[in-house]
Protein backbone atom coordinates (compact mmCIF):
# COMPACT_ATOMS: atom_id res chain seq x y z
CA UNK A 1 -37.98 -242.45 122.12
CA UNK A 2 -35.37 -240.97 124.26
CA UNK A 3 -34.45 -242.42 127.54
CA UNK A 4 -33.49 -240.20 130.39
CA UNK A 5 -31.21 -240.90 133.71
CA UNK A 6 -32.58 -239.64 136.74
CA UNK A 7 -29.60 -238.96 139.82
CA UNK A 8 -30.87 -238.24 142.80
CA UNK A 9 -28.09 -235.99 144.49
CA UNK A 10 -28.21 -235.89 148.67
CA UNK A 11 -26.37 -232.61 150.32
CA UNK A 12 -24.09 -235.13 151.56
CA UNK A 13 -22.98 -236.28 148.42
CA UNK A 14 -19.47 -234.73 147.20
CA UNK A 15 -20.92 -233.51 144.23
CA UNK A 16 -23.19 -231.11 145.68
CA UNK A 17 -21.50 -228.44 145.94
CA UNK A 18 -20.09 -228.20 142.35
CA UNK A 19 -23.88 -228.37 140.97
CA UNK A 20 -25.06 -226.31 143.28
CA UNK A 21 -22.88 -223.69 142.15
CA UNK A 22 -23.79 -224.41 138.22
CA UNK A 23 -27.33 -224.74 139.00
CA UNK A 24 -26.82 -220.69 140.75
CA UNK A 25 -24.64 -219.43 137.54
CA UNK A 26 -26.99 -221.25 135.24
CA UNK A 27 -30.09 -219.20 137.31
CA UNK A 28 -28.09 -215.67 137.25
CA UNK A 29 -27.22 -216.37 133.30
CA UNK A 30 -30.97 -216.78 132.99
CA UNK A 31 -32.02 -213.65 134.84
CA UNK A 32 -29.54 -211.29 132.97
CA UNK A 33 -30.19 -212.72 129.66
CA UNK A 34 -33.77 -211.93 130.30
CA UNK A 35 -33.04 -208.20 131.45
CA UNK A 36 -31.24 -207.68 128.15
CA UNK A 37 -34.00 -208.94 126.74
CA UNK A 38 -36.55 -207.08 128.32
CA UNK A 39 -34.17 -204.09 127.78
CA UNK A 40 -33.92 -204.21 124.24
CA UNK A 41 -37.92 -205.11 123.82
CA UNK A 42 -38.36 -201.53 125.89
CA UNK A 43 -35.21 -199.88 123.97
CA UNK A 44 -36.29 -200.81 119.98
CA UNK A 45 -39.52 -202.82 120.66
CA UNK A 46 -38.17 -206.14 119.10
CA UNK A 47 -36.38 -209.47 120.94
CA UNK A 48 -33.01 -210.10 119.95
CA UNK A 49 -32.13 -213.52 118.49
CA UNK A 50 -30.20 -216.08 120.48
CA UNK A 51 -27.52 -215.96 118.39
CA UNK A 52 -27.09 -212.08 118.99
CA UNK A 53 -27.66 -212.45 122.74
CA UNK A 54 -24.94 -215.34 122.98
CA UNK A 55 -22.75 -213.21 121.17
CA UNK A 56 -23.40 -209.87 123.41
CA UNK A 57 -22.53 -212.37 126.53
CA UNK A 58 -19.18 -213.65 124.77
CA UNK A 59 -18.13 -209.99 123.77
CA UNK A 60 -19.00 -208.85 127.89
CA UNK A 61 -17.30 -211.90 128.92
CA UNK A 62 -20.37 -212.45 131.51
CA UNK A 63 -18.97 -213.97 134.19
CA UNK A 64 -21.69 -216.94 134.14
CA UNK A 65 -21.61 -217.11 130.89
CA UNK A 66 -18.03 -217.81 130.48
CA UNK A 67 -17.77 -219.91 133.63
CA UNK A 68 -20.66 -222.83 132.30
CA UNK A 69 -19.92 -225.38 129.90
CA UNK A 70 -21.08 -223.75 126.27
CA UNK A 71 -23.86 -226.19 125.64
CA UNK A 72 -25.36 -224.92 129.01
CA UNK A 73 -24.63 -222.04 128.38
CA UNK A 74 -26.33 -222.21 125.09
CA UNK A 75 -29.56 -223.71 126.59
CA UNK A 76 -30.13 -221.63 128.97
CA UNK A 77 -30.29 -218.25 126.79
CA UNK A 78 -32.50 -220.45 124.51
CA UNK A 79 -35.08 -221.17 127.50
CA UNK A 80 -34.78 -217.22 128.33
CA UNK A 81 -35.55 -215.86 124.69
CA UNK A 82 -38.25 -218.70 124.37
CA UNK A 83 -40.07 -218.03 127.28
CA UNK A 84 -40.63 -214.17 126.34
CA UNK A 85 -41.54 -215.35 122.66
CA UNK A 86 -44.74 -217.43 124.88
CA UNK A 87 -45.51 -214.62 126.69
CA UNK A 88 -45.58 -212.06 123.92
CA UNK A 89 -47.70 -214.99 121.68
CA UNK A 90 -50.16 -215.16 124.84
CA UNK A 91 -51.16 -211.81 125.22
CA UNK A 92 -51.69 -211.61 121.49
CA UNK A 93 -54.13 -214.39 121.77
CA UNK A 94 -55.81 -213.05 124.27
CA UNK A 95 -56.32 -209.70 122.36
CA UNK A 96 -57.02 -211.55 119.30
CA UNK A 97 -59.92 -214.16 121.58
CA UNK A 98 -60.90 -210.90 123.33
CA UNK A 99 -61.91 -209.17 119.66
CA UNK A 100 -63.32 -212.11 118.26
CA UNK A 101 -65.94 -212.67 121.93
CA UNK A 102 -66.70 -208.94 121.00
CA UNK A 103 -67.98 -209.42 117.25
CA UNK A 104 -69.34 -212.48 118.47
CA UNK A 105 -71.55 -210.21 120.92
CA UNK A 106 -72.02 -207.89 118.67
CA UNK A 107 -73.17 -209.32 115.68
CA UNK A 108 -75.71 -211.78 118.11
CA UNK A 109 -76.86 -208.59 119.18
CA UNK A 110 -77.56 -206.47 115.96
CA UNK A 111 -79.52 -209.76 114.90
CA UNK A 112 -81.67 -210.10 118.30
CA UNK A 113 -82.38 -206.39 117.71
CA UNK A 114 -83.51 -206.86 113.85
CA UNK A 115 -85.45 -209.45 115.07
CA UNK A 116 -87.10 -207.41 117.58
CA UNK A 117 -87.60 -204.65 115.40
CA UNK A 118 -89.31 -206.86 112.67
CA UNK A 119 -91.60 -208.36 115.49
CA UNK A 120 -89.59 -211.89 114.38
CA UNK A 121 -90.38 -214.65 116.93
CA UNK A 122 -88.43 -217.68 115.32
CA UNK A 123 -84.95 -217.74 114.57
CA UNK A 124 -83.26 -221.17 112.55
CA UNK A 125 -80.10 -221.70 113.08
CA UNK A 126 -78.53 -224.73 110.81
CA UNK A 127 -75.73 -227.34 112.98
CA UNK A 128 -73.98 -230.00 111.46
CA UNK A 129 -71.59 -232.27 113.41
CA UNK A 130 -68.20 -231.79 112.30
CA UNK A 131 -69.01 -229.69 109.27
CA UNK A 132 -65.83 -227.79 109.30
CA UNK A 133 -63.32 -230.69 109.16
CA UNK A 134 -64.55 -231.53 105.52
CA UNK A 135 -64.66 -228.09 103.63
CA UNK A 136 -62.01 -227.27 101.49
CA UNK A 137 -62.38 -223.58 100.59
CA UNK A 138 -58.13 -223.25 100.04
CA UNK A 139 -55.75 -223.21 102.38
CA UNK A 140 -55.66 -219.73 103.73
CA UNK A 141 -59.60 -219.41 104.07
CA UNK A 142 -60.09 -222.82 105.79
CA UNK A 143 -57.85 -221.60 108.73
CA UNK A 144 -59.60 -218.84 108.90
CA UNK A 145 -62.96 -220.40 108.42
CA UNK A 146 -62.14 -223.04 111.03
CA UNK A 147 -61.36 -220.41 113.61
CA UNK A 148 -64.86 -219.10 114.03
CA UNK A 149 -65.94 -220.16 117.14
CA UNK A 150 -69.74 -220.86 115.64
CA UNK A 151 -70.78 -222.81 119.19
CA UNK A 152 -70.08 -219.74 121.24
CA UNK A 153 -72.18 -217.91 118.77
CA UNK A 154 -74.63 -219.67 118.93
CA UNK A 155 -74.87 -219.87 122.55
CA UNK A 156 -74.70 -216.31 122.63
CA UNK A 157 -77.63 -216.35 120.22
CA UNK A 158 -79.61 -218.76 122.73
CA UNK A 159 -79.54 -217.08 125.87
CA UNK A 160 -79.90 -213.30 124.20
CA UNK A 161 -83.11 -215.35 122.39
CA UNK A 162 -84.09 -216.35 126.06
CA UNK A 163 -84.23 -212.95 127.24
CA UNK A 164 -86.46 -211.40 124.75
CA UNK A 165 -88.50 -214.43 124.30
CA UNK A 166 -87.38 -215.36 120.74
CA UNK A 167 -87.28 -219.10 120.15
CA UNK A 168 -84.20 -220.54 118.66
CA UNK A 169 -83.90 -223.70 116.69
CA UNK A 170 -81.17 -225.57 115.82
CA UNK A 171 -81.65 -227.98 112.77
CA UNK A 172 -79.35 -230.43 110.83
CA UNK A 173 -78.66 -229.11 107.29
CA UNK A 174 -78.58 -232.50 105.34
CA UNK A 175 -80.95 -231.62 103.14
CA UNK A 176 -80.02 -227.47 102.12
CA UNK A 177 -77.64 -226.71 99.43
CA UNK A 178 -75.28 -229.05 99.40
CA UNK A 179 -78.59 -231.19 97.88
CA UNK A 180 -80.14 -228.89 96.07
CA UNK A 181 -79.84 -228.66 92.53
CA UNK A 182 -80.94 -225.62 91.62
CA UNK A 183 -77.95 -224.05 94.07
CA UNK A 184 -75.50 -224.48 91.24
C-alpha cells in the first residue's frame, strides 16, 4: 500500500505563488507535448515514444521543459502520450463493438428470415450459466470465443422472434453432447 500526504495550500500561504507557477509550466508542457503529438500522428500517422518526445523537448530547450524539475518533467509527457494511446484504443473499440452489434444483427436476421421462409415456428436456443469460464479450446481461441457477446444475440434473436411471431426457447444443455456418447 502506498500512503499519500495531502497539503492543503491557502492563496495566503507563501508557497503559492511558486506552485502556482509550476502547476502553469507543468499545464503549458502538457499542451505542447500533446501538439507534437498530434502533429506527428497527422504528419506520419504514428505517436512518438516518450523517450523521443523528452528528447525533442531537451534538444528545443522548451522553456517549461527545462524550467521543471526532470521527474516532473518526465511525468507529465508520460500523462500526455498516455492519454492519446486511450483515446486512439477507444475509438478502436468502438469500431471493433460497432462491427461485432452489426454481425450480431445480421446473422439474427438471416436466421429469422430462414425461419420464415421454411414456415419454422419454434426456434431452441441452448443457455448454460457460466459456460464460457470452463472451456479450454487454447489460448488464442478462448479469447476470442469468450468475446462473443452470445446474451446480446440472443436478445436480438427474442425480440426479432417477437415480431414475426416465432417462439423462442431457451433451454439448459446438461444433457447434449457433452453427455452423449455417441458425440465422440
Amino acid at each position: 500500500m502506498q500512503r499519500v500526504e495531502r497539503h492543503i495550500i491557502q492563496p495566503n500561504d507563501k508557497r503559492f505563488n511558486s506552485i502556482k507557477e509550476i502547476c502553469h509550466k507543468s499545464k503549458n508542457l502538457y499542451n505542447y507535448a500533446n501538439y507534437i503529438i498530434r502533429q506527428d500522428f497527422i504528419a506520419n500517422e504514428s505517436i512518438p515514444k516518450e523517450y523521443d518526445l523528452t528528447t525533442k523537448l531537451a534538444k528545443e530547450k522548451q522553456a517549461d521543459y527545462i524550467s521543471l524539475p526532470a521527474q516532473s518533467s518526465q511525468q507529465t509527457i508520460k500523462l500526455s502520450n498516455n492519454k492519446f494511446h486511450s483515446k486512439k484504443l477507444a475509438n478502436l473499440a468502438l469500431k471493433r463493438d460497432c462491427k461485432i452489434n452489426d454481425f450480431m444483427h445480421k446473422s439474427s436476421d438471416f436466421i429469422i428470415k430462414h425461419c420464415v421462409e421454411h414456415k419454422i415456428a419454434n426456434i431452441v436456443i441452448g443457455k448454460n450459466k457460466e459456460w464460457k469460464q470452463e472451456i479450454d479450446l487454447g489460448k488464442k481461441t478462448n479469447q476470442n470465443f469468450v468475446s462473443i457477446p452470445y446474451n446480446s444475440f440472443i436478445e436480438k434473436m427474442a425480440y426479432k422472434c417477437e415480431n414475426y411471431g416465432i417462439k423462442l426457447h431457451l433451454t439448459e444443455e446438461s444433457h447434449t453432447s457433452k453427455c452423449d456418447p455417441f458425440s465422440q
